[in-house]
N, C-alpha and C. Protein backbone atom coordinates (compact mmCIF):
# COMPACT_ATOMS: atom_id res chain seq x y z
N UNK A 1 -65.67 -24.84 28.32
CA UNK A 1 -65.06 -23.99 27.29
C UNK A 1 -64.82 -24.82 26.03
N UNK A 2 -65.23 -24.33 24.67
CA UNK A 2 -65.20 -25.27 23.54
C UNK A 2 -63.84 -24.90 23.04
N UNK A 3 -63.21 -26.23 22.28
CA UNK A 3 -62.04 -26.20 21.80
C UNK A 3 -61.96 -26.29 20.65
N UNK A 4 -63.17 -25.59 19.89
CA UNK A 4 -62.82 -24.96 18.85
C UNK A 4 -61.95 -23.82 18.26
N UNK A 5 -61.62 -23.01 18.56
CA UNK A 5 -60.24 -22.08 18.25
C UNK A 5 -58.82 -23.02 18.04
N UNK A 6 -58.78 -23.95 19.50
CA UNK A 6 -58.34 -24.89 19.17
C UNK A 6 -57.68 -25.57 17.90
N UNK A 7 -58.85 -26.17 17.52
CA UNK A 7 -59.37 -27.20 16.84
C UNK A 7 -59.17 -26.31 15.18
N UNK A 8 -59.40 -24.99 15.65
CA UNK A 8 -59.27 -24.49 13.94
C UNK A 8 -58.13 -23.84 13.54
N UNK A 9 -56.84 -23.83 14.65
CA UNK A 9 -55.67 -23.04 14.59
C UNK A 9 -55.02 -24.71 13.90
N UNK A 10 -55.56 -25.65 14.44
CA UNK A 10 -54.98 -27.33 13.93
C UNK A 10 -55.65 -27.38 12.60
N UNK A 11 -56.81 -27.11 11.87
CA UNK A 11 -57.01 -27.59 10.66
C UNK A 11 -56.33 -26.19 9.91
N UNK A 12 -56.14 -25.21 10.15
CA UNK A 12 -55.67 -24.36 9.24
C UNK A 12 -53.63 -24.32 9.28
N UNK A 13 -53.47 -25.23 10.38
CA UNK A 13 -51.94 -25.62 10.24
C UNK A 13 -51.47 -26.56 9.47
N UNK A 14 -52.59 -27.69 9.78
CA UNK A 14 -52.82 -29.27 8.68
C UNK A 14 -52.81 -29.03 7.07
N UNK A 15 -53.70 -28.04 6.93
CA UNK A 15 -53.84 -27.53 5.70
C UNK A 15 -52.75 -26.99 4.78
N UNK A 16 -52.14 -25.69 5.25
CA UNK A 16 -50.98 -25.55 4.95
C UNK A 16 -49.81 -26.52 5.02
N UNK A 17 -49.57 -27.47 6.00
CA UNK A 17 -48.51 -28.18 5.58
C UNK A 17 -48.85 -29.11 4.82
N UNK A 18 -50.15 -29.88 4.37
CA UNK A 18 -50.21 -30.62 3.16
C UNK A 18 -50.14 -29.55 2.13
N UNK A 19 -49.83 -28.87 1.87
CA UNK A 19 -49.57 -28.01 0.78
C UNK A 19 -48.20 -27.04 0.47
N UNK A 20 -47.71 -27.33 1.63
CA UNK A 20 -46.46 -27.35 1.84
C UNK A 20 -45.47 -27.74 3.13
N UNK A 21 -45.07 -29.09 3.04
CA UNK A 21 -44.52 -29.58 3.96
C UNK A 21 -43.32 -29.13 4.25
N UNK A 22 -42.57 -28.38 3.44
CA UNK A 22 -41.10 -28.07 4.06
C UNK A 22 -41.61 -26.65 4.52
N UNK A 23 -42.07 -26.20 4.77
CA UNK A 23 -42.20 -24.61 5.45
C UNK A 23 -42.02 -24.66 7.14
N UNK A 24 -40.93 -23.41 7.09
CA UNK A 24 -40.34 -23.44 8.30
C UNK A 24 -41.33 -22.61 9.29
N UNK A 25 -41.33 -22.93 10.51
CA UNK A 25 -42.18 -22.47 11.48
C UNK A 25 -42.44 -20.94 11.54
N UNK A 26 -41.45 -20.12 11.05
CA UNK A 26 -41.45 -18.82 10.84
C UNK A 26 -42.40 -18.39 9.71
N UNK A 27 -42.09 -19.29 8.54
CA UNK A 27 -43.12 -18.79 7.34
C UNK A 27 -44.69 -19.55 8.25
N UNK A 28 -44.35 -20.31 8.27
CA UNK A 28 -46.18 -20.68 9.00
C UNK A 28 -46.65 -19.93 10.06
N UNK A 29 -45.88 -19.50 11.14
CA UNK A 29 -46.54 -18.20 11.60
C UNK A 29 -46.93 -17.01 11.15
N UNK A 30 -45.83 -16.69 9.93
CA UNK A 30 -46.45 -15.33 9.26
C UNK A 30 -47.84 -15.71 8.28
N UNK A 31 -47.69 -17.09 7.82
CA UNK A 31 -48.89 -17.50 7.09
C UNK A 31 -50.19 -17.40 7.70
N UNK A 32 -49.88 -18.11 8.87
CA UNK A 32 -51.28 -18.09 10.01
C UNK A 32 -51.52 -16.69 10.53
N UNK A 33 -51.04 -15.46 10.37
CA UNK A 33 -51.30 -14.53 11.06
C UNK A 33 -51.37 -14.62 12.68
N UNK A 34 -50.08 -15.79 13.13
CA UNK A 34 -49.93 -15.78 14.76
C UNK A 34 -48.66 -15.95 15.37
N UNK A 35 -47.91 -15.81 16.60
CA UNK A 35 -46.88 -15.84 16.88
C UNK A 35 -46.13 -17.48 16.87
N UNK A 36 -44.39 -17.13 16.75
CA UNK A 36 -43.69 -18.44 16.70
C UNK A 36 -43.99 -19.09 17.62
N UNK A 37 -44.27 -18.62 18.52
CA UNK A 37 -44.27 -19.25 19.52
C UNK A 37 -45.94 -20.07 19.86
N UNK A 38 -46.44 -19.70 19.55
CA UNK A 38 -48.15 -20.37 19.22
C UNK A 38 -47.81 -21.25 18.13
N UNK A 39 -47.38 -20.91 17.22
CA UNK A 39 -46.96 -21.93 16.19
C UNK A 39 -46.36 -23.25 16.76
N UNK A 40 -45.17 -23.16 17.18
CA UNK A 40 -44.36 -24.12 17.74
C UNK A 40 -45.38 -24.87 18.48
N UNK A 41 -46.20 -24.39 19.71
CA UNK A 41 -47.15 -25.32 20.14
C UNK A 41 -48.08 -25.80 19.47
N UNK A 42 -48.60 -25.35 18.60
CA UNK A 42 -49.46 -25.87 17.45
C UNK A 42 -48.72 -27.14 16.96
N UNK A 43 -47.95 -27.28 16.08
CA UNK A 43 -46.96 -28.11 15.73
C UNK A 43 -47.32 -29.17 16.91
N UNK A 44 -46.00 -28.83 18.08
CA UNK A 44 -45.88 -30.32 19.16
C UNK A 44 -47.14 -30.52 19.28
N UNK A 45 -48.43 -30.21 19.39
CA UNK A 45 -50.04 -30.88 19.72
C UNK A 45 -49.67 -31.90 18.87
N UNK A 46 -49.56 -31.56 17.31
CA UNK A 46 -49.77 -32.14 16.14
C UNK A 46 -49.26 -33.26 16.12
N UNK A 47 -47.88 -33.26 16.44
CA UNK A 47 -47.30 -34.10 16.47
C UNK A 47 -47.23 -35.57 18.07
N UNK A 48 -47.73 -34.59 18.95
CA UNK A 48 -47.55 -35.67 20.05
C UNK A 48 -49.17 -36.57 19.86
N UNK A 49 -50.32 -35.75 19.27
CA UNK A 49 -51.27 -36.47 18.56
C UNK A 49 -51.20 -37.18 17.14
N UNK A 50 -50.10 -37.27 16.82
CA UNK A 50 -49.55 -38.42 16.25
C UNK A 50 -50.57 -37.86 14.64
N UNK A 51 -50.50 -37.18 14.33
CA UNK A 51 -51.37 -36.16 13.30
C UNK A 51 -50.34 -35.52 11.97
N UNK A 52 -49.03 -35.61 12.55
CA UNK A 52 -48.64 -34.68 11.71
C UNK A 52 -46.87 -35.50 12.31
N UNK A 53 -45.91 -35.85 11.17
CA UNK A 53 -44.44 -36.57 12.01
C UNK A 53 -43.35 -35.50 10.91
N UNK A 54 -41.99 -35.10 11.69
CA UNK A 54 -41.39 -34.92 11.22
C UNK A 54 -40.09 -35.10 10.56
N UNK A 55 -39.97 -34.63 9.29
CA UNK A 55 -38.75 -35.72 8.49
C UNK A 55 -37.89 -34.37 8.15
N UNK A 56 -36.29 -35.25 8.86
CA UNK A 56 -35.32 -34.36 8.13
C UNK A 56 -34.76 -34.02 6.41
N UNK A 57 -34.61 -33.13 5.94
CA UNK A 57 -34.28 -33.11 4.84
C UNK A 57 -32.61 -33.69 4.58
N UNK A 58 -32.81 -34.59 3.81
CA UNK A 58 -31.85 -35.52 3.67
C UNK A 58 -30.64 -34.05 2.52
N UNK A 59 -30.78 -33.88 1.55
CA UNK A 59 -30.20 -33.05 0.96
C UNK A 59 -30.25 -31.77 1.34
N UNK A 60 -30.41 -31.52 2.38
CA UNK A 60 -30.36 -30.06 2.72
C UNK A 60 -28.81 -29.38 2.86
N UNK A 61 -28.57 -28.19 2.89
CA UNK A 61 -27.11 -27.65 4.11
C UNK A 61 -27.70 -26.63 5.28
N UNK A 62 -29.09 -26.98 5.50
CA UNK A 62 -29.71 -26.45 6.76
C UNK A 62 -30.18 -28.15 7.37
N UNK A 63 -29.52 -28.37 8.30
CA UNK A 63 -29.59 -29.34 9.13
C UNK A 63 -30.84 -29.31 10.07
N UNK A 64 -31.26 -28.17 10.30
CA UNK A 64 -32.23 -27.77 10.96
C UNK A 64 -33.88 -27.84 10.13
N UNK A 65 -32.98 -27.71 8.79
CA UNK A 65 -34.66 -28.03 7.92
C UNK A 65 -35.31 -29.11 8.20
N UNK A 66 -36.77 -29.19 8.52
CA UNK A 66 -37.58 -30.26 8.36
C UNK A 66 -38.65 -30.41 7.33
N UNK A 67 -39.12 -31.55 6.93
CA UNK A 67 -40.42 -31.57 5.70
C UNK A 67 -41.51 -32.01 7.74
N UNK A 68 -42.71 -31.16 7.42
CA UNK A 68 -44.02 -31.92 8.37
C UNK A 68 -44.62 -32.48 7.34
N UNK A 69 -45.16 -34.09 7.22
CA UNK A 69 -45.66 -34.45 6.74
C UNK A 69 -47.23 -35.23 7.27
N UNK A 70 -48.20 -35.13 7.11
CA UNK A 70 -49.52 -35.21 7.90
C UNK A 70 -49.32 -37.06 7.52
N UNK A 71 -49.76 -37.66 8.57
CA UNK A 71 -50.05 -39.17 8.76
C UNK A 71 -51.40 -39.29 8.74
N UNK A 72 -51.38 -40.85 7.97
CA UNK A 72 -52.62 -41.09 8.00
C UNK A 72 -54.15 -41.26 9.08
N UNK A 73 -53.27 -40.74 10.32
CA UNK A 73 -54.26 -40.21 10.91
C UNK A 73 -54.38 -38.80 10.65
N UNK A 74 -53.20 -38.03 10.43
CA UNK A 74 -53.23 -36.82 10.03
C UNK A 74 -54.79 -36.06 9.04
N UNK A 75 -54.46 -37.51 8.05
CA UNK A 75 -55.40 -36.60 7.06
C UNK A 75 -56.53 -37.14 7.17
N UNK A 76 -56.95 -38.17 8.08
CA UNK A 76 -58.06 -38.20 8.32
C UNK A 76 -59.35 -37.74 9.75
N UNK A 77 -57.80 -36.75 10.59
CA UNK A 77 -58.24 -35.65 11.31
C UNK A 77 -58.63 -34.33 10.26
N UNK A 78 -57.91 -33.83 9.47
CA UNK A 78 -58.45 -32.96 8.64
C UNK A 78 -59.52 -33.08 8.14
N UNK A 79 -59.96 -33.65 7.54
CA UNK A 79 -60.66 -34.24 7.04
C UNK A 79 -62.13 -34.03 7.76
N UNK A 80 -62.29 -34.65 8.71
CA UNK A 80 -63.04 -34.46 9.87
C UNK A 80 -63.07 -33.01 10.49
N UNK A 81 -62.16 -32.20 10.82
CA UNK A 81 -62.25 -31.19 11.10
C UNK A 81 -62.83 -30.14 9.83
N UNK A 82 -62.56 -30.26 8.85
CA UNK A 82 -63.04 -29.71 7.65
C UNK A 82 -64.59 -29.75 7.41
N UNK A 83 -64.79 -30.97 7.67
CA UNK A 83 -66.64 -31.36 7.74
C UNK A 83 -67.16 -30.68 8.70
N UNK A 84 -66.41 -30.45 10.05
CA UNK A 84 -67.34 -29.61 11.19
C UNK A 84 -67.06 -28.40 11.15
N UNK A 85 -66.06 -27.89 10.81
CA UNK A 85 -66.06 -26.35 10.15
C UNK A 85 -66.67 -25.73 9.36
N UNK A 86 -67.11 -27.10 8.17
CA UNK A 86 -67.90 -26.40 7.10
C UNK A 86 -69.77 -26.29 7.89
N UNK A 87 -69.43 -27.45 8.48
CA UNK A 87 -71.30 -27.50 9.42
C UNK A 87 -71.24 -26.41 10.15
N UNK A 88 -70.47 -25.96 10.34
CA UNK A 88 -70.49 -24.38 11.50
C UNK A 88 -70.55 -23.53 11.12
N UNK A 89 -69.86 -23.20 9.47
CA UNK A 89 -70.02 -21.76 8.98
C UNK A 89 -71.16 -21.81 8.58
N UNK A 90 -71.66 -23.05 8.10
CA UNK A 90 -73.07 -23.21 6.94
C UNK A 90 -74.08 -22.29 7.82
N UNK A 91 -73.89 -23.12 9.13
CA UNK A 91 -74.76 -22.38 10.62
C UNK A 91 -74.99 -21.10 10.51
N UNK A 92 -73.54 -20.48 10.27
CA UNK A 92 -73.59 -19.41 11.09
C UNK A 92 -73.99 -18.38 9.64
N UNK A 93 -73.76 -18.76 8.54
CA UNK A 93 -74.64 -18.20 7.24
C UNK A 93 -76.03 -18.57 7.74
N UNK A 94 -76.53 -19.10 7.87
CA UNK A 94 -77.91 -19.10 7.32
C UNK A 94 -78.32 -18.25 8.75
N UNK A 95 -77.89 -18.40 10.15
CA UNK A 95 -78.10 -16.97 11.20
C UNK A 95 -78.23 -15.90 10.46
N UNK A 96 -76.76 -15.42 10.10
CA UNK A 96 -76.95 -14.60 9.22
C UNK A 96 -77.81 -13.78 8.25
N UNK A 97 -78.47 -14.63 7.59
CA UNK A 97 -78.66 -14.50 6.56
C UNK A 97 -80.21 -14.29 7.16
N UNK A 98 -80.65 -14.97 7.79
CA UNK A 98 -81.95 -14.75 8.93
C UNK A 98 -82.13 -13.23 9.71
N UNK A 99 -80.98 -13.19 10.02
CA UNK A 99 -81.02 -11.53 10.72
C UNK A 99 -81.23 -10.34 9.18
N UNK A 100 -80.10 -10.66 8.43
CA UNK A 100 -80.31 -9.65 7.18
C UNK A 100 -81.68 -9.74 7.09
N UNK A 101 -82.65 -10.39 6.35
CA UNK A 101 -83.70 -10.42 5.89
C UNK A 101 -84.38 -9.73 6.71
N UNK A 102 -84.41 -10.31 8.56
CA UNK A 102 -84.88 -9.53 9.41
C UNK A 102 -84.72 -7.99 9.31
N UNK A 103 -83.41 -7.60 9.32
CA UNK A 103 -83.63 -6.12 8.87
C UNK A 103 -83.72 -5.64 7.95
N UNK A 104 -84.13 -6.19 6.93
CA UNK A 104 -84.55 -5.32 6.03
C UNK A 104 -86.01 -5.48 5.82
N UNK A 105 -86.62 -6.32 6.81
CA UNK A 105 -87.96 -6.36 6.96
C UNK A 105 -88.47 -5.22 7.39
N UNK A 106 -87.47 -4.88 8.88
CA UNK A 106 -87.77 -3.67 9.58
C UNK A 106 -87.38 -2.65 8.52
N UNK A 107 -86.47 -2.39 7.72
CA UNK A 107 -86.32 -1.06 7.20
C UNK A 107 -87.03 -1.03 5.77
N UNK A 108 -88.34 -2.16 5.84
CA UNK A 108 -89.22 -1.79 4.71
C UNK A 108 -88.46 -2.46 3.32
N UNK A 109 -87.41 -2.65 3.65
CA UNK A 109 -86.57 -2.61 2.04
C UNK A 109 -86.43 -4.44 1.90
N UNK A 110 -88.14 -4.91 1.38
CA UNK A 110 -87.97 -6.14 1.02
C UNK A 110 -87.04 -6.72 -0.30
């Protein structure tokens, strides 16, 4: 079984928190279009793969606030995951784009 879904629920979490590191697990689930609770495990992967560490907000009066900030392995998992995502859609365009032509071969309409 490939662990890509995986692999792309982690670069589209990576992503968002380099672009915003203080966002609370609630806004990143509604961001991601998935539950807190998928979130939250998303996150601990991140972090027990040493990808992503978290820092308390020193000036906060939510004690509970954290900044995720991606480590330099962090961003050079993104990074990497970004390159094989983009090699996969490229893929799956030019399939694509192979079948269209195909039918419109069949329906005459070059």
């Amino acid at each position: 079984m490939s662990d890509l879904p995986r692999k792309e629920s982690h670069l589209k979490v990576l992503r968002l928190l380099e672009a915003n590191p203080g966002v609370s697990q609630r806004e990143l689930a509604h961001d991601l279009g998935i539950s807190l609770g998928k979130t939250n495990y998303c996150i601990r992967a991140l972090l027990s793969e040493g990808l992503i560490k978290m820092q308390n907000f020193r000036n906060s009066d939510n004690k509970a606030a954290y900044a995720y900030l991606l480590t330099p392995e962090g961003i050079v998992a993104k990074a990497d995951l970004t390159r094989r995502f983009l090699a996969q859609k490229l893929q799956e365009y030019e399939a694509l784009r192979r079948e269209i032509d195909h039918l419109r071969e069949e329906a005459g309409d070059s």
